[in-house]
C-alpha atoms as a PDB file:
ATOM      1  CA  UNK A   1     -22.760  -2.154  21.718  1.00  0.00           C
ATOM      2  CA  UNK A   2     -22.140   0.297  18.716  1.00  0.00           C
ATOM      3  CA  UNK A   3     -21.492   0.709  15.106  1.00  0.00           C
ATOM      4  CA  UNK A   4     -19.067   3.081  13.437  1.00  0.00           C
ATOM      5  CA  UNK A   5     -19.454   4.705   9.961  1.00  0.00           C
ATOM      6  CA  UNK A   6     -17.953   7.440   8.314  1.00  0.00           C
ATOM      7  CA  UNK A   7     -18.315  10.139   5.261  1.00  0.00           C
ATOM      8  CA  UNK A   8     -15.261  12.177   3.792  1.00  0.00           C
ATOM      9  CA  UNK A   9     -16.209  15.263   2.150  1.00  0.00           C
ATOM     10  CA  UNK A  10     -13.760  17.583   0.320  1.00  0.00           C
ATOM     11  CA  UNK A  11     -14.983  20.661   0.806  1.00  0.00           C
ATOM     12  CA  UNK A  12     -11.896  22.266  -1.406  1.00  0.00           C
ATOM     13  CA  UNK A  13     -13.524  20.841  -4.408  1.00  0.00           C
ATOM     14  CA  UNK A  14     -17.287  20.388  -3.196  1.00  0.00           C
ATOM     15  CA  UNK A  15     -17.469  16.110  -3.839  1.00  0.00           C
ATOM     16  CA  UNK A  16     -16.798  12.852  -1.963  1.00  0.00           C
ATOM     17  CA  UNK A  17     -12.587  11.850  -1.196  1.00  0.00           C
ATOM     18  CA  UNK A  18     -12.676   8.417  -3.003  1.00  0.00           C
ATOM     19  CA  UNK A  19     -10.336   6.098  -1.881  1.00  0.00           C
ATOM     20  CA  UNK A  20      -8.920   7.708   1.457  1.00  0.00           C
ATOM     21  CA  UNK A  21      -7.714   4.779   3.991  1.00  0.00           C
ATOM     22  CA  UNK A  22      -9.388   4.825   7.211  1.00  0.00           C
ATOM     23  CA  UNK A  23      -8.546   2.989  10.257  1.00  0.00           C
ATOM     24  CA  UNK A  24     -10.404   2.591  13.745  1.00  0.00           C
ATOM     25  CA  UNK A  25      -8.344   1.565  17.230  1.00  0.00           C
ATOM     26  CA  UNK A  26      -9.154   1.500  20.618  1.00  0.00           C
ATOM     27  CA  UNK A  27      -7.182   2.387  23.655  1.00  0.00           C
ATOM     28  CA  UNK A  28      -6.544  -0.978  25.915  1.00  0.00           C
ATOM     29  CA  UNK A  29      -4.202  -0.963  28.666  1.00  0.00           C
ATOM     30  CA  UNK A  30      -1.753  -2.558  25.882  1.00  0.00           C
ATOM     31  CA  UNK A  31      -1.755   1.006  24.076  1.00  0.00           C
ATOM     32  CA  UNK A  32      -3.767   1.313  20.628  1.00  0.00           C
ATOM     33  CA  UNK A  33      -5.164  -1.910  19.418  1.00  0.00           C
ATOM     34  CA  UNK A  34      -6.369  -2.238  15.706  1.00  0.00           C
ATOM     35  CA  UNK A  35     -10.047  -2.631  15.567  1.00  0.00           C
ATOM     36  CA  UNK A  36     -10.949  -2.284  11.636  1.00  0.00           C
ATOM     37  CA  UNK A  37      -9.773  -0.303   8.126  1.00  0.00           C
ATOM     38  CA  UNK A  38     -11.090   0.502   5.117  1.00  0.00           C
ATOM     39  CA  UNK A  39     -11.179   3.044   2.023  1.00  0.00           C
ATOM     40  CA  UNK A  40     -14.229   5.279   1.153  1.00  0.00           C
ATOM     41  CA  UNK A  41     -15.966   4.377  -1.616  1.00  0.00           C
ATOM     42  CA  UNK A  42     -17.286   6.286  -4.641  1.00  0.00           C
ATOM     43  CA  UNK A  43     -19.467   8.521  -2.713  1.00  0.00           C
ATOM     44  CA  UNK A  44     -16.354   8.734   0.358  1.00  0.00           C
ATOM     45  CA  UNK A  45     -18.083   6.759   2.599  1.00  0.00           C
ATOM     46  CA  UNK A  46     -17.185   3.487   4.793  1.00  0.00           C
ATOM     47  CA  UNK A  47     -20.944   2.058   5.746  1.00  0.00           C
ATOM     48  CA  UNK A  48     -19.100  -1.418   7.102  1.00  0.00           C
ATOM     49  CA  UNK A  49     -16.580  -0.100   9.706  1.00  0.00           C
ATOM     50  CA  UNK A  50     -18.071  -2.532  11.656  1.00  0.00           C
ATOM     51  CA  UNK A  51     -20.573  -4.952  10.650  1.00  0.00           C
ATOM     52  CA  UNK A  52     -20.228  -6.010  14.394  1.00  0.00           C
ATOM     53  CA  UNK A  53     -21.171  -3.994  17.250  1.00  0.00           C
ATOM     54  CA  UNK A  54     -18.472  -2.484  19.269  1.00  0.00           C
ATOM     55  CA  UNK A  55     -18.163  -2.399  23.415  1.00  0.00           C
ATOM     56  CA  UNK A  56     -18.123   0.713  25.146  1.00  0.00           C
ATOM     57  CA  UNK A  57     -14.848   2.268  25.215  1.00  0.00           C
ATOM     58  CA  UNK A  58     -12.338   4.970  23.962  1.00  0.00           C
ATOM     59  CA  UNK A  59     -11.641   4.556  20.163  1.00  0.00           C
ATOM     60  CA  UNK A  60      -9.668   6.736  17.152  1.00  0.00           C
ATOM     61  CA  UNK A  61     -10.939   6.791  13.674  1.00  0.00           C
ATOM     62  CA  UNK A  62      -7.925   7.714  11.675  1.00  0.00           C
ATOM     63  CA  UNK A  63      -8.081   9.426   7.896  1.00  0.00           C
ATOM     64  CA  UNK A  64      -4.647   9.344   6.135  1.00  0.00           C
ATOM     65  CA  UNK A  65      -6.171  12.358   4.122  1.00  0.00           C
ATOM     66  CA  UNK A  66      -2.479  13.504   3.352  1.00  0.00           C
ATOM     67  CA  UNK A  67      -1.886  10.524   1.079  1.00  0.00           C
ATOM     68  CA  UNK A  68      -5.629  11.913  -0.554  1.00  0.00           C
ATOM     69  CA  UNK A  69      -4.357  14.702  -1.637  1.00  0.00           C
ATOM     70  CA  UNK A  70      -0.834  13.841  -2.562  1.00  0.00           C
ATOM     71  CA  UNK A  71      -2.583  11.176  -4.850  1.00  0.00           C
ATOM     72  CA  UNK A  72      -3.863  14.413  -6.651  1.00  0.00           C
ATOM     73  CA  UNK A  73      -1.010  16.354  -6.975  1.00  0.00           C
ATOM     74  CA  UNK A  74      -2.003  18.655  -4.134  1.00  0.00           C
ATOM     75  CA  UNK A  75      -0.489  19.744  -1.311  1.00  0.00           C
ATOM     76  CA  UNK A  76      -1.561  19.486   1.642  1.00  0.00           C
ATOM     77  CA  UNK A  77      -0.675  20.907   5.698  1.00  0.00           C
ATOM     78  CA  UNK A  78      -2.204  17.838   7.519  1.00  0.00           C
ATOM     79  CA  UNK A  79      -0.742  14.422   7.169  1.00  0.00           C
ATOM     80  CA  UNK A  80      -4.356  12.653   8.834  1.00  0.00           C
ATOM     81  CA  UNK A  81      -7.455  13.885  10.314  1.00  0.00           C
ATOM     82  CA  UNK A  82      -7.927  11.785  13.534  1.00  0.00           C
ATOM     83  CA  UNK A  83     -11.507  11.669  15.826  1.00  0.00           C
ATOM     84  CA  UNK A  84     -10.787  10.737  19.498  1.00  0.00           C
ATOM     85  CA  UNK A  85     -14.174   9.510  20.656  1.00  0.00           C
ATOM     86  CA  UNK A  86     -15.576   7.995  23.812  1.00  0.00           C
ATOM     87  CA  UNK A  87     -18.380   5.317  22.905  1.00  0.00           C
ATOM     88  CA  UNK A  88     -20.760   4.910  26.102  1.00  0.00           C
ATOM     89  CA  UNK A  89     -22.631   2.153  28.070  1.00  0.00           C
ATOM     90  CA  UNK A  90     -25.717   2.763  26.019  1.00  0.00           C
ATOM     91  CA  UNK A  91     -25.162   1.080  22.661  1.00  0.00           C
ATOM     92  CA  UNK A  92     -25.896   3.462  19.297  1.00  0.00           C
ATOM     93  CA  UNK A  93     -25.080   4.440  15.849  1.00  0.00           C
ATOM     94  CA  UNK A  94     -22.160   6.686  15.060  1.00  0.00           C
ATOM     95  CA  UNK A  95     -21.950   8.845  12.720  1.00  0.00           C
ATOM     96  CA  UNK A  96     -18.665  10.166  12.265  1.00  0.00           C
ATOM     97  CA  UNK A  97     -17.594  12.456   9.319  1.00  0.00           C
ATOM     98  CA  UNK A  98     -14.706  13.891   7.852  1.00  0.00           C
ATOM     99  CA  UNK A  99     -15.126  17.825   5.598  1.00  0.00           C
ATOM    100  CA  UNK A 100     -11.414  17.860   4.587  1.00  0.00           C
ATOM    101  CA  UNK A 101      -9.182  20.469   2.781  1.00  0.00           C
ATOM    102  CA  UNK A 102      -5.759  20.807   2.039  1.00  0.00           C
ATOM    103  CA  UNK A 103      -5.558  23.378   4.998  1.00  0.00           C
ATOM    104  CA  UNK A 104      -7.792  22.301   7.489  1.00  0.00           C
ATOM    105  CA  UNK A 105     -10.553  19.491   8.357  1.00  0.00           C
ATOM    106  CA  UNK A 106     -13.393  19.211  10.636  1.00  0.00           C
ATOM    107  CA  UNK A 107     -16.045  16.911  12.154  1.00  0.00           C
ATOM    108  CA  UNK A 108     -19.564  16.686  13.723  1.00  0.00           C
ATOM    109  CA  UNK A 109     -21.824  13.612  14.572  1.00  0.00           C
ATOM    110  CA  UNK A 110     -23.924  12.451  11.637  1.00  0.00           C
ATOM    111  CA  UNK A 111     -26.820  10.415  11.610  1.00  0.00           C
END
């Protein structure tokens, strides 16, 4: 079992994206299921994704980073930043970041 958290960074202005809703799914054989959501906090993080562990399986963690920027007046070429990720047998922590722009966006795994 594992546990999701996440970090959004805008690197166009160098602090934290407050306030960017994030959701998590996982791929079933019924299509994308709706595991958790939230919005980053002050410092753009989500530390309680999931307060419980998750199983091993194939999961999204989706930013709506579009709605971000638009909240600021900017403009902005992607509409979310989305992480396709693979969680396996052996349970861990995950990490998962967001560094966000109006033109681009990236991720690694945190710790």
């Amino acid at each position: 079992m594992s546990t999701i958290t996440t970090h959004i960074l805008d690197t166009a202005l160098g602090k934290p994206a407050i306030g960017v809703a994030v959701s998590l799914e996982q791929n079933s054989s019924q299509g994308w299921l709706p595991v958790a959501q939230g919005d980053t906090d002050v410092d753009g993080r989500i530390t309680d994704l999931t307060p419980e562990p998750l199983a091993p399986g194939h999961y999204r963690l989706i930013a709506e980073i579009g709605d971000y920027f638009a909240a600021d007046g900017r403009d902005a070429l992607y509409v979310s930043a989305q992480i396709d990720f693979v969680l396996p047998e052996a349970g861990s922590h995950y990490h998962l970041p967001f560094l966000i722009s109006p033109w681009s966006w990236s991720t690694y795994r945190g710790s």
